[in-house]
N, C-alpha and C. Protein backbone atom coordinates (compact mmCIF):
# COMPACT_ATOMS: atom_id res chain seq x y z
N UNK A 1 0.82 -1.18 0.00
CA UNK A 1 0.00 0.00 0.00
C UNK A 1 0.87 1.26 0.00
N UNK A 2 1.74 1.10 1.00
CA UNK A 2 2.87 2.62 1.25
C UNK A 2 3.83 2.56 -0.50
N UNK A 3 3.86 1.82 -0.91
CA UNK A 3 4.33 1.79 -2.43
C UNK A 3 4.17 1.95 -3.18
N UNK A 4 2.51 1.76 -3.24
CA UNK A 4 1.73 2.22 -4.23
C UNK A 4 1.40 4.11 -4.31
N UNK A 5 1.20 4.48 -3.06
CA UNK A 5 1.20 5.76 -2.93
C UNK A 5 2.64 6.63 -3.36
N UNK A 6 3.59 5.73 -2.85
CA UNK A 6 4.93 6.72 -2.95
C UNK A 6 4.73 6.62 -4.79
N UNK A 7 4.82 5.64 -5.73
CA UNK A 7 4.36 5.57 -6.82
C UNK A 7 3.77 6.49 -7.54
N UNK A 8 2.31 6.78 -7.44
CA UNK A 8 1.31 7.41 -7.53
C UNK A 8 2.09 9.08 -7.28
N UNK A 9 2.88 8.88 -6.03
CA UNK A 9 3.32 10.41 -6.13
C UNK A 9 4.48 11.04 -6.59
N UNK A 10 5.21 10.12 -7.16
CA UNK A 10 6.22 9.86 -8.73
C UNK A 10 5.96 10.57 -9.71
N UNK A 11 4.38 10.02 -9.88
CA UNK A 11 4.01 10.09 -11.32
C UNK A 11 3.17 11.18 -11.09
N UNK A 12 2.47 11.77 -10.36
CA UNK A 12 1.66 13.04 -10.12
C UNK A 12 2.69 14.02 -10.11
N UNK A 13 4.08 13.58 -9.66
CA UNK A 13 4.87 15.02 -10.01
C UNK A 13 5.51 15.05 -11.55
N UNK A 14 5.47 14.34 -12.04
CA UNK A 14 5.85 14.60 -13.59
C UNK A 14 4.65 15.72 -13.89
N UNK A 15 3.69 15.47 -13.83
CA UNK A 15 2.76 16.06 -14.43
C UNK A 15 2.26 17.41 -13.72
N UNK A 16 2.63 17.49 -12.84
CA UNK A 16 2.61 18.90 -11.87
C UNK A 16 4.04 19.98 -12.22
N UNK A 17 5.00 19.44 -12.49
CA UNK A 17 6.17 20.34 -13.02
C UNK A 17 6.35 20.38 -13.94
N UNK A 18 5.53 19.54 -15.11
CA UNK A 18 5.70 20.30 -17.02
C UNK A 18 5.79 21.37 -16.80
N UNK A 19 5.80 21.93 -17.98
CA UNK A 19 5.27 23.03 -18.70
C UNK A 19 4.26 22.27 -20.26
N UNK A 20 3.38 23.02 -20.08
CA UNK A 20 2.49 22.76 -21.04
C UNK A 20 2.50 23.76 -21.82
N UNK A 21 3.72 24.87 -22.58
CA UNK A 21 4.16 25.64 -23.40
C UNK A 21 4.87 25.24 -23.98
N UNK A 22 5.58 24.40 -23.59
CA UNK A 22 6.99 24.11 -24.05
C UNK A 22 8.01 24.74 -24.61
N UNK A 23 8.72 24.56 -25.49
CA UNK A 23 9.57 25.05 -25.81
C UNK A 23 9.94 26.47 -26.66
N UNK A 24 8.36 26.65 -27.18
CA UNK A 24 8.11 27.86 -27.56
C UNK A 24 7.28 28.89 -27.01
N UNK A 25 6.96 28.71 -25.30
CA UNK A 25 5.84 30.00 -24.67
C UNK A 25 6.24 31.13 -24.72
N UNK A 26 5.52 31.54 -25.07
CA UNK A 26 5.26 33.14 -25.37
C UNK A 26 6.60 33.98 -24.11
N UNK A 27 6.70 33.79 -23.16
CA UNK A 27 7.35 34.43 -21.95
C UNK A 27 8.81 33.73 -22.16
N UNK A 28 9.11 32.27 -22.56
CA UNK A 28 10.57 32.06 -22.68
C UNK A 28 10.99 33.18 -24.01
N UNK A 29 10.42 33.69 -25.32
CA UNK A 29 10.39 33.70 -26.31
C UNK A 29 11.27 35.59 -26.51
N UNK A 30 10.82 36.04 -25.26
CA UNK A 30 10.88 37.45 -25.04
C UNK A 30 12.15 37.63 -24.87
N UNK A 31 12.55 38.52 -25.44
CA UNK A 31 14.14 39.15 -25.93
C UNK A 31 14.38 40.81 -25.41
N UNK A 32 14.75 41.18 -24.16
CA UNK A 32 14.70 42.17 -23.66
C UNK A 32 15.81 42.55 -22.60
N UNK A 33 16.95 42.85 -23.09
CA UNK A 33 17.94 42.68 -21.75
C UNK A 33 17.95 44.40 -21.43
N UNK A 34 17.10 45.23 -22.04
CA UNK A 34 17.37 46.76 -21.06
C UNK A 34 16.00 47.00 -21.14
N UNK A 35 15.47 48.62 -20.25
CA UNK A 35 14.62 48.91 -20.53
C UNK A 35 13.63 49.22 -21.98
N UNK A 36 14.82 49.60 -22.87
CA UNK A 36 14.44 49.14 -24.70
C UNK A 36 14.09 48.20 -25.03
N UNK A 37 12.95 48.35 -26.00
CA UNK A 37 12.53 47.26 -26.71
C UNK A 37 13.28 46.46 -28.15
N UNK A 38 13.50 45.49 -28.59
CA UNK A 38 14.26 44.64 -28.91
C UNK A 38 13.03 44.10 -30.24
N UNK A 39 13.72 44.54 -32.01
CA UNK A 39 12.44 43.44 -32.85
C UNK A 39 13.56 43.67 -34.09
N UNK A 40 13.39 42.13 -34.92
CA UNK A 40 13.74 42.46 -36.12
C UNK A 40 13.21 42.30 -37.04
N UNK A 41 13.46 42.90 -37.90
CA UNK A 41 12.19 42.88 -39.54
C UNK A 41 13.06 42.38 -40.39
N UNK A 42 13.15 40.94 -40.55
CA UNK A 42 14.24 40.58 -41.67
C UNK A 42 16.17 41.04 -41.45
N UNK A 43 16.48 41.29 -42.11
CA UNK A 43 18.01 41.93 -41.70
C UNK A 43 17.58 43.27 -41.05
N UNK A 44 17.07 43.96 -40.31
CA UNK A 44 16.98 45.18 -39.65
C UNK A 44 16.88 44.56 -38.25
N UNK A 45 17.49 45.12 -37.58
CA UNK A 45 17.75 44.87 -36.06
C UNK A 45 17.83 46.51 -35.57
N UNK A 46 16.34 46.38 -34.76
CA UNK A 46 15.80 47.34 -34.04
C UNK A 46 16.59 47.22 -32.59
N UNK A 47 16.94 48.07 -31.92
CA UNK A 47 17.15 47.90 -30.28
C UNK A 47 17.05 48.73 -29.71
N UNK A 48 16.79 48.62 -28.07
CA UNK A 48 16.57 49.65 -27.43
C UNK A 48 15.82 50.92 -27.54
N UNK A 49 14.93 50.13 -27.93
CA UNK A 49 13.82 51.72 -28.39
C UNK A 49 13.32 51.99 -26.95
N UNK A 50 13.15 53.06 -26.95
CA UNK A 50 12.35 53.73 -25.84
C UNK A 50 12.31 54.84 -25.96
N UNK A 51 11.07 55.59 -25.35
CA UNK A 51 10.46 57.04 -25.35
C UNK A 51 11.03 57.80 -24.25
N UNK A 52 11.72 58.85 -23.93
CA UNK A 52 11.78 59.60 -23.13
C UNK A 52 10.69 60.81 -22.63
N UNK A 53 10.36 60.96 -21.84
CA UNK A 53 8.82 62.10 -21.57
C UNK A 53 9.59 63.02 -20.86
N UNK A 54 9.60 64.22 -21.71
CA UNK A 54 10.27 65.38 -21.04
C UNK A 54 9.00 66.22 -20.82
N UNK A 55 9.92 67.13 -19.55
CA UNK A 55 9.11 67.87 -19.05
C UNK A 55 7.80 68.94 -19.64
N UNK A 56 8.24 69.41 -20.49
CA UNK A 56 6.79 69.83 -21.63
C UNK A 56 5.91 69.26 -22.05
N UNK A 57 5.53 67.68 -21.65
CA UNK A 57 4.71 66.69 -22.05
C UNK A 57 4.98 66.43 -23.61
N UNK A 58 6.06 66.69 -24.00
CA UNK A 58 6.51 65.90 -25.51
C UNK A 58 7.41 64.58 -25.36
N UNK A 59 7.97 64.22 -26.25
CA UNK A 59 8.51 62.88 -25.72
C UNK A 59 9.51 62.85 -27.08
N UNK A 60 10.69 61.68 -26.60
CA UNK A 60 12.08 61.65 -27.70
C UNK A 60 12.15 60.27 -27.59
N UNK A 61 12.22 59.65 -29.34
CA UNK A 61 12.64 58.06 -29.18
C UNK A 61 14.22 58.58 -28.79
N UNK A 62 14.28 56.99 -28.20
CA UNK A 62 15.93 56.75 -28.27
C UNK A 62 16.04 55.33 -28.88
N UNK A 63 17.06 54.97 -29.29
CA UNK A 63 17.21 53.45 -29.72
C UNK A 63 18.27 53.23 -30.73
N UNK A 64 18.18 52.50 -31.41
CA UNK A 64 19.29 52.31 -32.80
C UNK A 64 19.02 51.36 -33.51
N UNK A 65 18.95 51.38 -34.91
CA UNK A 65 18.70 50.08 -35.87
C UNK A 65 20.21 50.39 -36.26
N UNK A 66 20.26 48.65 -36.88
CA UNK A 66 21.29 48.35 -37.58
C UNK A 66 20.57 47.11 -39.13
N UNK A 67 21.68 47.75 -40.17
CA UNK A 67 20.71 46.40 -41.49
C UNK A 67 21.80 45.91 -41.58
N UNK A 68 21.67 44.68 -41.23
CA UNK A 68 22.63 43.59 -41.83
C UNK A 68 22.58 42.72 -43.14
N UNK A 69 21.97 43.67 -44.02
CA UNK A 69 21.55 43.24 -45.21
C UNK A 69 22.56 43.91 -46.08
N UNK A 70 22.84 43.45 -47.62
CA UNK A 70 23.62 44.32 -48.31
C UNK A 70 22.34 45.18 -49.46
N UNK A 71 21.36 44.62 -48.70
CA UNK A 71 20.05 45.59 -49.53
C UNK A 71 19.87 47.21 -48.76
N UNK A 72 19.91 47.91 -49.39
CA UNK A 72 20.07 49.09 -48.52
C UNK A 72 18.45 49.22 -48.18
N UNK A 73 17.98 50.10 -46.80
CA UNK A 73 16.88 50.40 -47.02
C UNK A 73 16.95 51.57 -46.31
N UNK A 74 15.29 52.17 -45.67
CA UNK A 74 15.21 53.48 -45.30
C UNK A 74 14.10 53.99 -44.37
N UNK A 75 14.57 54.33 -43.25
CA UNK A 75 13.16 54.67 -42.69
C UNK A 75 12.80 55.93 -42.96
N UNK A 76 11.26 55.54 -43.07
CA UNK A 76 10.87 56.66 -43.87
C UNK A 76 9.56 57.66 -42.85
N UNK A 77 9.17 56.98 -41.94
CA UNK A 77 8.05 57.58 -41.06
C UNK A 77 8.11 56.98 -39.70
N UNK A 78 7.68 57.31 -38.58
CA UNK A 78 7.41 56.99 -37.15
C UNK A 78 6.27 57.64 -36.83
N UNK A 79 5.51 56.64 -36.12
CA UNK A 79 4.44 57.01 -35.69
C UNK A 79 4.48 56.53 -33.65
N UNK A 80 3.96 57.18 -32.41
CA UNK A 80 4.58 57.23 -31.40
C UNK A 80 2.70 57.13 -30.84
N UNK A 81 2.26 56.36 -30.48
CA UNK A 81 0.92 56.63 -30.27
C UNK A 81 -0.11 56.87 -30.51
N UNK A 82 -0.10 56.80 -32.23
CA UNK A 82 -1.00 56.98 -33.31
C UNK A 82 -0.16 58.51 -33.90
N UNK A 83 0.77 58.78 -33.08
CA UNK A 83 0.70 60.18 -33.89
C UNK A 83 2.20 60.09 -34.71
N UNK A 84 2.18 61.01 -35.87
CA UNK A 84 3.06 60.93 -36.57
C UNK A 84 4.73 61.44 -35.80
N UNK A 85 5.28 61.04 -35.84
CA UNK A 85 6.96 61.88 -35.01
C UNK A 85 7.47 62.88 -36.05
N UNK A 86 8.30 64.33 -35.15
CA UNK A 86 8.57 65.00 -36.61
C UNK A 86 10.07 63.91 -36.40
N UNK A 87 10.68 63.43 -37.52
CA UNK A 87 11.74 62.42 -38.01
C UNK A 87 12.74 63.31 -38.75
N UNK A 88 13.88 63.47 -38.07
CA UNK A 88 14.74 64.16 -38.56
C UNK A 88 16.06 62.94 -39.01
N UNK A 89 16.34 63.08 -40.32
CA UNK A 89 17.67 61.88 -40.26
C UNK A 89 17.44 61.90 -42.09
N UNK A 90 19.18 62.10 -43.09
CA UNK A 90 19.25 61.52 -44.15
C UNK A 90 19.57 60.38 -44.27
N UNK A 91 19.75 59.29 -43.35
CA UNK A 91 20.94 58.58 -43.21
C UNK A 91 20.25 57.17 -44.14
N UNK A 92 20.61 56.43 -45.10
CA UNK A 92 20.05 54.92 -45.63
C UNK A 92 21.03 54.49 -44.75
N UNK A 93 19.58 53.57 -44.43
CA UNK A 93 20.34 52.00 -43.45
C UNK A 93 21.37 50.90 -44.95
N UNK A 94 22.40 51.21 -44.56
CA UNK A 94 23.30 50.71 -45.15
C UNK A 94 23.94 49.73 -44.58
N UNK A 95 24.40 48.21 -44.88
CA UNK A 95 24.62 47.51 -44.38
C UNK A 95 25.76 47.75 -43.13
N UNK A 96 26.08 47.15 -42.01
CA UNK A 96 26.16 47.83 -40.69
C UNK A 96 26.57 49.24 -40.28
N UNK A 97 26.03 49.91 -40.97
CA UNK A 97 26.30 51.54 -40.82
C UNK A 97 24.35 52.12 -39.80
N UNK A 98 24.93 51.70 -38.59
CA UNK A 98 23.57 51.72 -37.68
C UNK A 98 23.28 53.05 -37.69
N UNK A 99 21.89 53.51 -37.75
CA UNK A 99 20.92 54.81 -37.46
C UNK A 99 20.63 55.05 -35.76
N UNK A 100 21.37 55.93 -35.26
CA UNK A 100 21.05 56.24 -33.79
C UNK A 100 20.32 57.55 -33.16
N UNK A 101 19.41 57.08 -32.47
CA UNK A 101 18.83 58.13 -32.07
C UNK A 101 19.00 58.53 -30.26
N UNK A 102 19.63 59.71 -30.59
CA UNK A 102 20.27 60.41 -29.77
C UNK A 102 21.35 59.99 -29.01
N UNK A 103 22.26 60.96 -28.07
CA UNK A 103 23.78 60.56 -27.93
C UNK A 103 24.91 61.43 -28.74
N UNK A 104 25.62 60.68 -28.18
CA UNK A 104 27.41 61.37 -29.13
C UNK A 104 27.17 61.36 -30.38
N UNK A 105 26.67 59.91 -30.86
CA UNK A 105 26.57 59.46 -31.79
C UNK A 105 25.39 59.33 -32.86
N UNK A 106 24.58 60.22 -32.37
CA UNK A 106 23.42 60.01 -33.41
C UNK A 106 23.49 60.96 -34.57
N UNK A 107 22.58 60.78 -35.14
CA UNK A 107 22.40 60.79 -36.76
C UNK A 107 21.12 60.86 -37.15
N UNK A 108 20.18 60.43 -36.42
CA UNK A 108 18.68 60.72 -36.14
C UNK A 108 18.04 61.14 -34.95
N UNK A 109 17.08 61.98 -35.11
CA UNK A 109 16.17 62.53 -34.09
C UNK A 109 14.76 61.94 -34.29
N UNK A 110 14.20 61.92 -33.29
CA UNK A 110 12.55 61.26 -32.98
C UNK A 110 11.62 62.40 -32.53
N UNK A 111 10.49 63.41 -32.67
CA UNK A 111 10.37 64.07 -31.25
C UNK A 111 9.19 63.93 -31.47
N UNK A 112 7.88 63.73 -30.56
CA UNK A 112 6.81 63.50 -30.42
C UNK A 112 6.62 65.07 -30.04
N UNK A 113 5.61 65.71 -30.21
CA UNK A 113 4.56 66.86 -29.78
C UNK A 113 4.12 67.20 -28.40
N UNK A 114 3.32 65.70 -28.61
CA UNK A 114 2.49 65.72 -27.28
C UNK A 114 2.47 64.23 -26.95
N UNK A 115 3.45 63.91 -25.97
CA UNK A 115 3.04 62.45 -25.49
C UNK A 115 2.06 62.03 -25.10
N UNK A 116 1.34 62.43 -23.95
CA UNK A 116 0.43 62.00 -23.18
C UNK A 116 0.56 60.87 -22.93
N UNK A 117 1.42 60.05 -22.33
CA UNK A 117 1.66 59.21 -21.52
C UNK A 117 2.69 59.20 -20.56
N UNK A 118 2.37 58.88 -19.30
CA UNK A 118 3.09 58.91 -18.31
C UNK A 118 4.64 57.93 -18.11
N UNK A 119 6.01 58.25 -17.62
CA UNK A 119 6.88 57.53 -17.18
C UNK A 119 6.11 56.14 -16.75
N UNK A 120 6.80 54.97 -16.98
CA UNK A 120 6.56 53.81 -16.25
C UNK A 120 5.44 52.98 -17.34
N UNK A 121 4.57 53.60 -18.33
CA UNK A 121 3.60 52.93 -18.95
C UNK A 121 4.67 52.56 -20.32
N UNK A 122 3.31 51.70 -21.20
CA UNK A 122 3.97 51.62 -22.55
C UNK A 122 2.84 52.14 -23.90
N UNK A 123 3.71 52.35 -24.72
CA UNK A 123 3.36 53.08 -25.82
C UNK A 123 3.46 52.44 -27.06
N UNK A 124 2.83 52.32 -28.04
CA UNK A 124 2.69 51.61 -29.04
C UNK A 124 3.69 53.11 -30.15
N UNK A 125 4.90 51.92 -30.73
CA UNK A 125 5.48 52.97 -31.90
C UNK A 125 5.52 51.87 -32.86
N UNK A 126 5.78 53.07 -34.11
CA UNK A 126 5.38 52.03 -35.82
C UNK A 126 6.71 52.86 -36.64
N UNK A 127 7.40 52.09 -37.00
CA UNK A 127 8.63 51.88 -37.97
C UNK A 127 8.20 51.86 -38.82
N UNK A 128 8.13 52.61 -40.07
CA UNK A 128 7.83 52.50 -41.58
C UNK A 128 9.30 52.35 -42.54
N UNK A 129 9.59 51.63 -42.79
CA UNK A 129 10.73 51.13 -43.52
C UNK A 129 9.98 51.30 -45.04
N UNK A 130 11.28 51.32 -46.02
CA UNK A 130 10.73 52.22 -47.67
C UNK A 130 10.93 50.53 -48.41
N UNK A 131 11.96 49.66 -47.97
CA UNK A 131 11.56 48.18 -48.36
C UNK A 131 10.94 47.12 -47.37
N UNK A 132 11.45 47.32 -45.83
CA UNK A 132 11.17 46.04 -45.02
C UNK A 132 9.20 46.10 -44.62
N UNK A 133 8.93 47.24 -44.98
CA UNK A 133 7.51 47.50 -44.42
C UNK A 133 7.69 48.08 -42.68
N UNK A 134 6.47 47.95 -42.22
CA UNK A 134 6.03 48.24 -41.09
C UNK A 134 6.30 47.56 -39.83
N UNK A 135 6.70 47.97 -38.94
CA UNK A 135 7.34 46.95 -37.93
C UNK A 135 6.50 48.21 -36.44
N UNK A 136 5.97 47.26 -35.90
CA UNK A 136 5.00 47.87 -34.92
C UNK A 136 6.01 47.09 -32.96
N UNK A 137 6.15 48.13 -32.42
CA UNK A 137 6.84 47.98 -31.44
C UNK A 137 5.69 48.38 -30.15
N UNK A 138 6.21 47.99 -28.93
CA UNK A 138 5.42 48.88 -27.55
C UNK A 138 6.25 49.33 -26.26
N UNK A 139 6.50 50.43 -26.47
CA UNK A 139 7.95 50.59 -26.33
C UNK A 139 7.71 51.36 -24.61
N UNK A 140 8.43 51.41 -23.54
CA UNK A 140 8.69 52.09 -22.08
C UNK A 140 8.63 53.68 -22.47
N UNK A 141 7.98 53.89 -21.56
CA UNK A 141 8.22 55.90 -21.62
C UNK A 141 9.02 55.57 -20.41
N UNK A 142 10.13 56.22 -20.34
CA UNK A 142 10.97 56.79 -19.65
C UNK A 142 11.24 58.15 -18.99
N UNK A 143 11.61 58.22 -17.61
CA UNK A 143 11.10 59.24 -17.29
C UNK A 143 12.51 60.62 -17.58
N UNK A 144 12.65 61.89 -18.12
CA UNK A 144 13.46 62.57 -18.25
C UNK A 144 14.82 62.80 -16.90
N UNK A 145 15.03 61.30 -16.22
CA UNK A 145 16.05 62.42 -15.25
C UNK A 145 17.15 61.00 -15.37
N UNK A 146 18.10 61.14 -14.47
CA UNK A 146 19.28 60.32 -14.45
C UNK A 146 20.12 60.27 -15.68
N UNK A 147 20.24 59.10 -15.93
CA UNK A 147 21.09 59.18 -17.14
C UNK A 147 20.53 59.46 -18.41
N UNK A 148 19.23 60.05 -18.46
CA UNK A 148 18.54 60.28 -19.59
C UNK A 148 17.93 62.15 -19.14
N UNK A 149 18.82 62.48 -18.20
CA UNK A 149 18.54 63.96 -18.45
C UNK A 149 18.69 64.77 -19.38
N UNK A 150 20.09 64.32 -19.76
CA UNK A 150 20.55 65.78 -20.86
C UNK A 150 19.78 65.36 -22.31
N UNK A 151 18.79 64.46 -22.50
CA UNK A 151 17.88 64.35 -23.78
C UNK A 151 16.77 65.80 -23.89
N UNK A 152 16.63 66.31 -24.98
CA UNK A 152 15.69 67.22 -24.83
C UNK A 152 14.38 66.55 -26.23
């Protein structure tokens, strides 16, 4: 009898510690090592996007693509919450010649108007690429202070 139970509770723990996702659930699948959001559209490798919310209630992407393609392409529009971004940048994504927004090193600007969303939430932004298409992100508003003060 005591054998049959220890048995019984063998086999009830196999089935109590699966995972019934396996190897592809949605939560192992997530690719996020900073507060930036992380997507790629074919050879374009998006990273670290995120919104900064400065004090005027407007808001600044930050982030950086890189194309690891020898197809050149081009972003051509941003949209930050349904609303259009004014998009400042000549730069074609040229194979690893990355587009950065803001820093020492940038080469593009993002600036939203009017955010209306608060530090700590998330925000839906849209990448319009001139070959890869549309690449839809949901990206952290960040709040204007620490190491993201001197962004305007």
């Amino acid at each position: 009898m005591k054998s049959r139970a220890i048995a019984t509770m063998i086999v009830a723990s196999f089935f109590l510690t699966g995972c019934a996702a396996g190897g592809n659930a949605p939560t192992r699948l997530i690719k996020q090592v900073t507060d930036g959001v992380e997507k790629d559209i074919g050879d374009l490798k998006i990273r670290n996007v995120k919104i900064i919310a400065l004090p005027d209630g407007s808001g600044t992407l930050i982030g950086f693509i890189v194309n690891h393609s020898d197809e050149v392409d081009q972003l051509v529009a941003i949209t930050v919450g349904g609303q259009r971004a004014d998009f400042l940048s000549d730069v074609q994504l040229l194979k690893n010649k990355p587009m950065i927004f803001e820093g020492e090193s940038a080469n593009a600007k993002a600036k939203i108007a009017s955010l209306g969303v608060k530090p700590g939430y998330r925000v839906p932004v849209v990448l319009y690429f001139a070959k890869s298409g549309k690449l839809e992100l949901d990206a952290l508003v960040v709040a204007n202070t620490g190491i993201y003060s001197s962004i305007l």
